[in-house]
PDB file of N, CA and C in Angstrom:
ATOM      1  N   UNK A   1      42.084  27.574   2.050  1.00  0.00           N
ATOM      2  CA  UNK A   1      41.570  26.344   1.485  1.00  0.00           C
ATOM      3  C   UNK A   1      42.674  25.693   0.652  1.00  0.00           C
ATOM      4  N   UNK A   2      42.916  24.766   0.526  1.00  0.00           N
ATOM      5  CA  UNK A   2      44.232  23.794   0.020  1.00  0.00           C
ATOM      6  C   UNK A   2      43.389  23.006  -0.920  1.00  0.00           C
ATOM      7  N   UNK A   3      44.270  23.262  -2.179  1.00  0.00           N
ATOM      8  CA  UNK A   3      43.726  22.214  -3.197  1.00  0.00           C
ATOM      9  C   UNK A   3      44.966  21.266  -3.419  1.00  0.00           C
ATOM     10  N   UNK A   4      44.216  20.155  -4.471  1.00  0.00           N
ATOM     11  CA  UNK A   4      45.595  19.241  -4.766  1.00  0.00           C
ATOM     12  C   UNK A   4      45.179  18.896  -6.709  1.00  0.00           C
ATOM     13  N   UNK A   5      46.137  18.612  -7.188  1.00  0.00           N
ATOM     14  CA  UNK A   5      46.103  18.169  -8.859  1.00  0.00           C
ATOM     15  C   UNK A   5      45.726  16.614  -8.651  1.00  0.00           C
ATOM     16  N   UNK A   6      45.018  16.629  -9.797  1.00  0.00           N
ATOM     17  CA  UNK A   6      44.635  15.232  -9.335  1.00  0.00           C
ATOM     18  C   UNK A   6      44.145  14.826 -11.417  1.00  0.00           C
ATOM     19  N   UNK A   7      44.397  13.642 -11.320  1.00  0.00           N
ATOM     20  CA  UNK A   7      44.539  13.016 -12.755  1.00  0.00           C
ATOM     21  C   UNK A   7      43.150  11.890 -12.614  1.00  0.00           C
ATOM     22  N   UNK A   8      42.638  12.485 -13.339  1.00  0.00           N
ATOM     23  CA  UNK A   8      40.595  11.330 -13.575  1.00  0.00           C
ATOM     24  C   UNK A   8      40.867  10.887 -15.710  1.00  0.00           C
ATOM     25  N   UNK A   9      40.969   9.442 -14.575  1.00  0.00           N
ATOM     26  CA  UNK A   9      41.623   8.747 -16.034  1.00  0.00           C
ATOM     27  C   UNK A   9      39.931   7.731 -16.337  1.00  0.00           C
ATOM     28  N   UNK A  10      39.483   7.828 -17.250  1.00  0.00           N
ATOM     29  CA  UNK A  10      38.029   6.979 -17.589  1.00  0.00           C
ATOM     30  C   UNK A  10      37.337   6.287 -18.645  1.00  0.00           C
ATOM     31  N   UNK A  11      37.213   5.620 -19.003  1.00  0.00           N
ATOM     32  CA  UNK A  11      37.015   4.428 -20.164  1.00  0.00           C
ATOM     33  C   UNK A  11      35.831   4.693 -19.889  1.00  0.00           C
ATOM     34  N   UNK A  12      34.970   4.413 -21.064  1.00  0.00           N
ATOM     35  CA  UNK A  12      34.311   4.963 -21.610  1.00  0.00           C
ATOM     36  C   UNK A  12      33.857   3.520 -22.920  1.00  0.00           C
ATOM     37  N   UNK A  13      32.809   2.611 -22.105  1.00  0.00           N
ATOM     38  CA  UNK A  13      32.579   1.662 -23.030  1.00  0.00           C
ATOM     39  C   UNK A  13      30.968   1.675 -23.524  1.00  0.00           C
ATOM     40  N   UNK A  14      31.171   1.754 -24.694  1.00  0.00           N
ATOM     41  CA  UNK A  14      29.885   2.210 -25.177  1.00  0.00           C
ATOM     42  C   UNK A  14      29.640   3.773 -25.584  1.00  0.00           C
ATOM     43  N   UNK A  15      30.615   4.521 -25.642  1.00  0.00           N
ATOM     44  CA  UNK A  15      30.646   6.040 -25.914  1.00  0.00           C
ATOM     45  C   UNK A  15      29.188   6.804 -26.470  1.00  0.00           C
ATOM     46  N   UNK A  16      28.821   5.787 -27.132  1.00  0.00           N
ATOM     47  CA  UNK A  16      27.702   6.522 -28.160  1.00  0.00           C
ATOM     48  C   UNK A  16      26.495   6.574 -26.815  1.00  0.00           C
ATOM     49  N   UNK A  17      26.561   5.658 -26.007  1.00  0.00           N
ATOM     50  CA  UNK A  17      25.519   5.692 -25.172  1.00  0.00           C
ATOM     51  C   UNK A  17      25.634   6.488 -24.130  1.00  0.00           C
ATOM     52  N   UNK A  18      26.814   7.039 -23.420  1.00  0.00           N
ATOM     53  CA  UNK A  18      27.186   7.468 -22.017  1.00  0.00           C
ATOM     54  C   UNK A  18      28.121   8.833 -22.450  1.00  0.00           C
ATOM     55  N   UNK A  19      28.379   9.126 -23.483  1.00  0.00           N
ATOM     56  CA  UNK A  19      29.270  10.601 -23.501  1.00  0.00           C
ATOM     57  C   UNK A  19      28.851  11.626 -23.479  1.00  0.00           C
ATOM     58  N   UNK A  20      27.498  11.796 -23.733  1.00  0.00           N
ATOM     59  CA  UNK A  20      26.828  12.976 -23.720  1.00  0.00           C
ATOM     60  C   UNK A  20      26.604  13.342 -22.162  1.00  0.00           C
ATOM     61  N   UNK A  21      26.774  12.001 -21.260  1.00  0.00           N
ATOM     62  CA  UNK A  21      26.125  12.323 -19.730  1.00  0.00           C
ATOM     63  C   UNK A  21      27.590  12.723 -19.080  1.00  0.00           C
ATOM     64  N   UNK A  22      28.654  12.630 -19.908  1.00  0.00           N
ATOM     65  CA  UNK A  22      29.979  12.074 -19.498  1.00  0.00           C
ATOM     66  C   UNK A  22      30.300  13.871 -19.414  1.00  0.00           C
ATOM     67  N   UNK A  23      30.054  14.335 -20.950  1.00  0.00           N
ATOM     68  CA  UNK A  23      30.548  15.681 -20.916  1.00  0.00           C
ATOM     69  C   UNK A  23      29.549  16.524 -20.250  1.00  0.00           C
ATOM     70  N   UNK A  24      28.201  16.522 -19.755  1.00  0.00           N
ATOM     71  CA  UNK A  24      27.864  17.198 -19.113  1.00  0.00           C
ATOM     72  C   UNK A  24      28.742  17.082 -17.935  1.00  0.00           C
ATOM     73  N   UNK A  25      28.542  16.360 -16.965  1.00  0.00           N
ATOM     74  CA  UNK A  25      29.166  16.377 -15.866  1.00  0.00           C
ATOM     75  C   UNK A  25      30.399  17.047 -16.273  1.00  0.00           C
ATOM     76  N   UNK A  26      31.219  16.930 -16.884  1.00  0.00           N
ATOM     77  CA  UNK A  26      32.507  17.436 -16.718  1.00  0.00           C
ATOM     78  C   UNK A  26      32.507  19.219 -17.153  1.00  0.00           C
ATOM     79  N   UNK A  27      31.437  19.392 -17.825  1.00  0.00           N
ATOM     80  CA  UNK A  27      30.826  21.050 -17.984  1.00  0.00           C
ATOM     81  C   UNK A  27      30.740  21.492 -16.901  1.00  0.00           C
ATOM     82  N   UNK A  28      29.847  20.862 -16.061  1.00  0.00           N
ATOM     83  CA  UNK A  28      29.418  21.320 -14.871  1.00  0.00           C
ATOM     84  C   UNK A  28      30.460  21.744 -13.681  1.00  0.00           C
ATOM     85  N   UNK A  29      31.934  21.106 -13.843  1.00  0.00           N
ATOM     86  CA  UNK A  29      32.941  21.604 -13.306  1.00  0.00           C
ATOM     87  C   UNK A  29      33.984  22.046 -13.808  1.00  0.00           C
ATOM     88  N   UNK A  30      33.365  22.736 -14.968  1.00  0.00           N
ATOM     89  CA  UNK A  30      34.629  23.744 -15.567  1.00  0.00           C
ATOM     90  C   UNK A  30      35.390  24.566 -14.849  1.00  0.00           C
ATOM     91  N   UNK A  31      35.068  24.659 -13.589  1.00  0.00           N
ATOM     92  CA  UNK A  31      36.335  25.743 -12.493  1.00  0.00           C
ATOM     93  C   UNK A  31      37.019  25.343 -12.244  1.00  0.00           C
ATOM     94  N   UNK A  32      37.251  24.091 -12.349  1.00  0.00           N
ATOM     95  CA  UNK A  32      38.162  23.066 -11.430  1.00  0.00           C
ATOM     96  C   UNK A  32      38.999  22.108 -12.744  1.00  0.00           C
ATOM     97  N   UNK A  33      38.476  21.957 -13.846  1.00  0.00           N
ATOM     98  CA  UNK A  33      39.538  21.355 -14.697  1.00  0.00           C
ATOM     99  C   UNK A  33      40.236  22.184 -15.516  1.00  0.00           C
ATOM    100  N   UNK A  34      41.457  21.694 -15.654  1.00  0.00           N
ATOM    101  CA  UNK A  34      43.120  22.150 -16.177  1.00  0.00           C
ATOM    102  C   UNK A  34      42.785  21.847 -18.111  1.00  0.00           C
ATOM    103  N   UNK A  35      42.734  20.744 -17.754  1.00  0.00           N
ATOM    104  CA  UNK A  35      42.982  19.723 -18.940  1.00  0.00           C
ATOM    105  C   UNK A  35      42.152  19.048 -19.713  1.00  0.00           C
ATOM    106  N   UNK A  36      41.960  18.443 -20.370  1.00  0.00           N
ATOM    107  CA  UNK A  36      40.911  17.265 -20.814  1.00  0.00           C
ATOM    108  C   UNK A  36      42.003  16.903 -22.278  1.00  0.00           C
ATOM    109  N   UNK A  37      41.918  15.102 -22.266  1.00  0.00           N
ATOM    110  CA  UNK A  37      42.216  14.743 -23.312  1.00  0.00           C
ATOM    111  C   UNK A  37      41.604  13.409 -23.665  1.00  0.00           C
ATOM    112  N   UNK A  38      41.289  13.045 -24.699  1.00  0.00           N
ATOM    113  CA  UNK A  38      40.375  11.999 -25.333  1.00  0.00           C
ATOM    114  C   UNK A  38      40.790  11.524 -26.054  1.00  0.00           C
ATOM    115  N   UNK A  39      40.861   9.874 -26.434  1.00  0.00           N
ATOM    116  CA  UNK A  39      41.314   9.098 -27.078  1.00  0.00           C
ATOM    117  C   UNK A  39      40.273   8.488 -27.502  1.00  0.00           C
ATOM    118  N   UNK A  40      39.405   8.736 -28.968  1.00  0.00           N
ATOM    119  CA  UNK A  40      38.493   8.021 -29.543  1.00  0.00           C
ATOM    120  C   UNK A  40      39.437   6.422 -29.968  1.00  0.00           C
ATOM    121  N   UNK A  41      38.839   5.661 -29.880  1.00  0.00           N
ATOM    122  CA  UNK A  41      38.812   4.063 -30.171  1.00  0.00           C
ATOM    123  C   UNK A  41      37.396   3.376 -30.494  1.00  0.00           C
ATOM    124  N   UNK A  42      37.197   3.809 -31.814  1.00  0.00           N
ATOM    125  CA  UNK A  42      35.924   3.335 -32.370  1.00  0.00           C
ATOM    126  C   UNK A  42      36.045   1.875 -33.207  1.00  0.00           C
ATOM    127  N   UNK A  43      37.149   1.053 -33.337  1.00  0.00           N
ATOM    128  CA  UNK A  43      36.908  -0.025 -33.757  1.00  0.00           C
ATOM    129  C   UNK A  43      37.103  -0.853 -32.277  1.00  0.00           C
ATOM    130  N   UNK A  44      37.342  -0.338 -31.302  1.00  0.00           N
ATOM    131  CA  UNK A  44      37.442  -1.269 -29.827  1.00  0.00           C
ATOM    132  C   UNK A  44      36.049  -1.169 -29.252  1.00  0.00           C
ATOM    133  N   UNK A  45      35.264   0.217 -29.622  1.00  0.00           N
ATOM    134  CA  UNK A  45      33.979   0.323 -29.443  1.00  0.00           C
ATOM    135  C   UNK A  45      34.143   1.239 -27.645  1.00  0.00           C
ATOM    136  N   UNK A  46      35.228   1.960 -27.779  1.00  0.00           N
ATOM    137  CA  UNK A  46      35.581   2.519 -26.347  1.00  0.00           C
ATOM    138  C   UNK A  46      36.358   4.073 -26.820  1.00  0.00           C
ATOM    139  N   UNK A  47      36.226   4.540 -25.471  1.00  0.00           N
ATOM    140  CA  UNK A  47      37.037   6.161 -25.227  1.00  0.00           C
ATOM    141  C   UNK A  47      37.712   6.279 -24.172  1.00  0.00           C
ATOM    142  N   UNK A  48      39.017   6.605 -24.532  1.00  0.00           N
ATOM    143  CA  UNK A  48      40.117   6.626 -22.973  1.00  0.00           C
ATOM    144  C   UNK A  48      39.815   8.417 -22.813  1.00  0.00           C
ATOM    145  N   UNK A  49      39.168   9.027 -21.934  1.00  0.00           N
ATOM    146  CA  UNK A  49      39.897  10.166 -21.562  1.00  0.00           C
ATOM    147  C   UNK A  49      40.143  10.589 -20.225  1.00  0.00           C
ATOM    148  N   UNK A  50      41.180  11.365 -20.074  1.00  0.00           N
ATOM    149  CA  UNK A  50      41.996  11.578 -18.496  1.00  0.00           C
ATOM    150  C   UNK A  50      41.329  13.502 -18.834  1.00  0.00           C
ATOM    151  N   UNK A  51      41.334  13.174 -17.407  1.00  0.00           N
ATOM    152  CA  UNK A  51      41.031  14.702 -16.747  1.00  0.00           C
ATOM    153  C   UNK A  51      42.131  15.598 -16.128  1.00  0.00           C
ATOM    154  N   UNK A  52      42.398  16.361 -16.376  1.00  0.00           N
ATOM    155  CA  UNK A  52      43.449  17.113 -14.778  1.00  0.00           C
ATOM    156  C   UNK A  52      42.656  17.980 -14.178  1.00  0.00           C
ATOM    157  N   UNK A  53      42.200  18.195 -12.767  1.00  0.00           N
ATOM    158  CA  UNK A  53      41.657  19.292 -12.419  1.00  0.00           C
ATOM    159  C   UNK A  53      42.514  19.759 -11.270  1.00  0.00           C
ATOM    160  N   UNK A  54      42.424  20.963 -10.445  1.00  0.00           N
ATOM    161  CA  UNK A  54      42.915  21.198  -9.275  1.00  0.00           C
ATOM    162  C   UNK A  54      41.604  21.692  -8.662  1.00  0.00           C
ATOM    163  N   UNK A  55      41.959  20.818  -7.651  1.00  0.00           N
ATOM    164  CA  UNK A  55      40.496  21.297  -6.399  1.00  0.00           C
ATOM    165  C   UNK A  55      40.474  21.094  -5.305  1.00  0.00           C
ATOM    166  N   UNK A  56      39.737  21.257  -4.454  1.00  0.00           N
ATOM    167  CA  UNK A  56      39.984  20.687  -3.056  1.00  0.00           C
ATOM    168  C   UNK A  56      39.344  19.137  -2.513  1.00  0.00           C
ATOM    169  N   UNK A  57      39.390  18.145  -2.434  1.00  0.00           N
ATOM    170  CA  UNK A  57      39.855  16.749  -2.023  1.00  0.00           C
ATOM    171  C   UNK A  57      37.502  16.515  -2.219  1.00  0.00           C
ATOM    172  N   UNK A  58      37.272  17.310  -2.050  1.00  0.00           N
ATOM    173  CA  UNK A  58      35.647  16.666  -1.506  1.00  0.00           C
ATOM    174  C   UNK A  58      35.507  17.030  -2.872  1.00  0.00           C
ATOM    175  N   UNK A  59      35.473  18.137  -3.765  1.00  0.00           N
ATOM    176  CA  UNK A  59      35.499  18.594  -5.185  1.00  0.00           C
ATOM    177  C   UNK A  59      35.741  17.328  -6.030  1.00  0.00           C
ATOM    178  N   UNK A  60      36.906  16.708  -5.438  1.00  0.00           N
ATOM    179  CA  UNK A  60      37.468  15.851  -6.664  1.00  0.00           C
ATOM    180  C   UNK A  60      36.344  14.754  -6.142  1.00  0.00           C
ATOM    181  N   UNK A  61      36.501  13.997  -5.380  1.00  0.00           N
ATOM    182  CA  UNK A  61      35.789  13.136  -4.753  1.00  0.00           C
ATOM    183  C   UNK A  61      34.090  13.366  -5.591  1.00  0.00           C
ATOM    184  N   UNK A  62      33.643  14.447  -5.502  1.00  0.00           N
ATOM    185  CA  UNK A  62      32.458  14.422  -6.044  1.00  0.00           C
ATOM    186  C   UNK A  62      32.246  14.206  -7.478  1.00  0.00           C
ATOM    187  N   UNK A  63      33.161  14.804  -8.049  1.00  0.00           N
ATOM    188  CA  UNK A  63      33.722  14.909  -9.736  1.00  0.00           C
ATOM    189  C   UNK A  63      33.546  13.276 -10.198  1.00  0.00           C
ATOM    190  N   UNK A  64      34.779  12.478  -9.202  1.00  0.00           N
ATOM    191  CA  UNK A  64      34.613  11.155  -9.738  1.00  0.00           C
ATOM    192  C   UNK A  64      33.738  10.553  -9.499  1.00  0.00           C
ATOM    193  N   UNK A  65      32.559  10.224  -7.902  1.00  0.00           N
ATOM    194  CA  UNK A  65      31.252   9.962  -7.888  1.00  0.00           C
ATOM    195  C   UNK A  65      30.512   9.369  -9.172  1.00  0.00           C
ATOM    196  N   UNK A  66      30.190  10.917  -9.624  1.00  0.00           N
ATOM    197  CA  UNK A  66      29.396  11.337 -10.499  1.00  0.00           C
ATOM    198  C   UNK A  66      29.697  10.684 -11.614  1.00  0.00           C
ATOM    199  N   UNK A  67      31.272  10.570 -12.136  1.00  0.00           N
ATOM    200  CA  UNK A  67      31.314  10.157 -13.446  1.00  0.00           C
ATOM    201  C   UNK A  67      31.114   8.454 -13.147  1.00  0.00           C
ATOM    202  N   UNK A  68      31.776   7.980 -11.965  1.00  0.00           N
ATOM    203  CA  UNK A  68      31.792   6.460 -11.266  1.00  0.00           C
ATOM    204  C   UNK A  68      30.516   5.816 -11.810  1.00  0.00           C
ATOM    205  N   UNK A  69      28.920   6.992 -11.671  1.00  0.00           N
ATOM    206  CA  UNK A  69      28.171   6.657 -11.407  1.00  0.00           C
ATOM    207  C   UNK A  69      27.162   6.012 -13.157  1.00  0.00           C
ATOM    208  N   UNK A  70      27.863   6.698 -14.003  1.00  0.00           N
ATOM    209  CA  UNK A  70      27.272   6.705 -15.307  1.00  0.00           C
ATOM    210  C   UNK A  70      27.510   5.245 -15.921  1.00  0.00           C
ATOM    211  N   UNK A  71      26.573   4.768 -16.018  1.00  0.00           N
ATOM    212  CA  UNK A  71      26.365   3.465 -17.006  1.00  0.00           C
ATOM    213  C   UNK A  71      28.037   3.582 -17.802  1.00  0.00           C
ATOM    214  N   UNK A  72      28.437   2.328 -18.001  1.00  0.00           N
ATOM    215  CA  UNK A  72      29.483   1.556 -18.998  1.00  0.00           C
ATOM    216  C   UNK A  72      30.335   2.798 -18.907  1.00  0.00           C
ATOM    217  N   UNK A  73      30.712   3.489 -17.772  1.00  0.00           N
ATOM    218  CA  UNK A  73      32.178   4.427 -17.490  1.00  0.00           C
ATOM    219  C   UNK A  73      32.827   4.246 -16.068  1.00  0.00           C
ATOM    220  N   UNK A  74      33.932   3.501 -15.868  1.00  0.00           N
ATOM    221  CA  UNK A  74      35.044   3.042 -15.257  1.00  0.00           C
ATOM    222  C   UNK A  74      35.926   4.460 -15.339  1.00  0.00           C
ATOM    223  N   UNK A  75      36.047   4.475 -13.884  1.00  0.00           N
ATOM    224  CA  UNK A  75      36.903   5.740 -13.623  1.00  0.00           C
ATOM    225  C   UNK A  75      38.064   5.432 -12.202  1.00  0.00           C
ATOM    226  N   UNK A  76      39.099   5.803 -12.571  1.00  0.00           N
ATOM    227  CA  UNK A  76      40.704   5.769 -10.978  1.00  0.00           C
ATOM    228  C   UNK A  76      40.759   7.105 -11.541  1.00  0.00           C
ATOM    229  N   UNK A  77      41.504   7.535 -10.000  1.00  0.00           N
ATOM    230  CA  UNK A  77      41.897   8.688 -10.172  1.00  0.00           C
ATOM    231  C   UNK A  77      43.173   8.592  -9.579  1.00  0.00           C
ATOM    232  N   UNK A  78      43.902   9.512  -9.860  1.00  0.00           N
ATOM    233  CA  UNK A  78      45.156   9.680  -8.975  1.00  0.00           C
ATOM    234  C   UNK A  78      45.340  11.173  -8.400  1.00  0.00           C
ATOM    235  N   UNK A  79      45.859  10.827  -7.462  1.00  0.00           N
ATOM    236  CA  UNK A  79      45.624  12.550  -6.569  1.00  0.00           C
ATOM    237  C   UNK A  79      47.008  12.817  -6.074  1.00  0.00           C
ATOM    238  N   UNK A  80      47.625  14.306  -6.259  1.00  0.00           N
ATOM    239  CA  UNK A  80      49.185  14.751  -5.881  1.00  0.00           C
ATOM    240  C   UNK A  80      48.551  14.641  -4.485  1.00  0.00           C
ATOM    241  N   UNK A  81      49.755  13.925  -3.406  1.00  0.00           N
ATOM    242  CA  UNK A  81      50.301  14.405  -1.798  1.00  0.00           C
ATOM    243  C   UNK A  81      50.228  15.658  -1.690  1.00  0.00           C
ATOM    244  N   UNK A  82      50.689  16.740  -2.685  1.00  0.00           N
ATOM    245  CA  UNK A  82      51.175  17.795  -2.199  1.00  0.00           C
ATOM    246  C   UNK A  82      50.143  18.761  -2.401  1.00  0.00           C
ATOM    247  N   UNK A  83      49.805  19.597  -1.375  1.00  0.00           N
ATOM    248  CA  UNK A  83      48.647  20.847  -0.886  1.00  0.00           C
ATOM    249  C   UNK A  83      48.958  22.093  -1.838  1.00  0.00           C
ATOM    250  N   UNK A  84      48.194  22.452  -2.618  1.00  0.00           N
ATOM    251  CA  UNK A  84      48.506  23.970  -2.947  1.00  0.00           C
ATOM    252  C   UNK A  84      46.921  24.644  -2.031  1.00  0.00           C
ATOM    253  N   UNK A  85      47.812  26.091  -1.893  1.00  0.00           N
ATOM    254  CA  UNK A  85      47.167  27.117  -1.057  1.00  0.00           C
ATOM    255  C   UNK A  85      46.625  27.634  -2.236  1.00  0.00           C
ATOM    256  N   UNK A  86      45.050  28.217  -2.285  1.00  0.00           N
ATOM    257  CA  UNK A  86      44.500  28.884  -3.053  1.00  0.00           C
ATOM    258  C   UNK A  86      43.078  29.765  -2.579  1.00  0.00           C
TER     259      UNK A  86
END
């Protein structure tokens, strides 16, 4: 099975309303993320945080879905070309 690194970068407008649904989901795939970092911005009334996970391509795909899918959270991702074997 071939995974790839992949960077889930997501704004986060309205935090107080959507972060609690934000960090579940991202609980829910604790096997698969590296990283997590968060940039509170409470006088913009927003939250920048990027993800790193390594997974395999339908994994990530579902990961961002999910977060795509949450009220006032905007999510790109960027995904490495390159295959790791795992």
């Amino acid at each position: 099975m071939t995974k790839r690194i992949a960077i889930i970068g997501a704004v986060l407008e309205n935090p107080v309303v959507c972060q609690e649904q934000f960090n579940t989901i991202i609980s829910n795939f604790k096997g698969i993320v590296k990283g997590r970092m968060g940039l509170p911005m409470p006088e913009a009334g927003i939250s920048v945080i990027s993800v790193t996970v390594l997974a395999t391509l339908d994994q990530i795909n579902t990961l961002t879905g999910r977060l795509g899918n949450i009220n006032h959270v905007t999510v790109k991702t960027s995904i490495s070309k390159k295959e790791i074997e795992a």
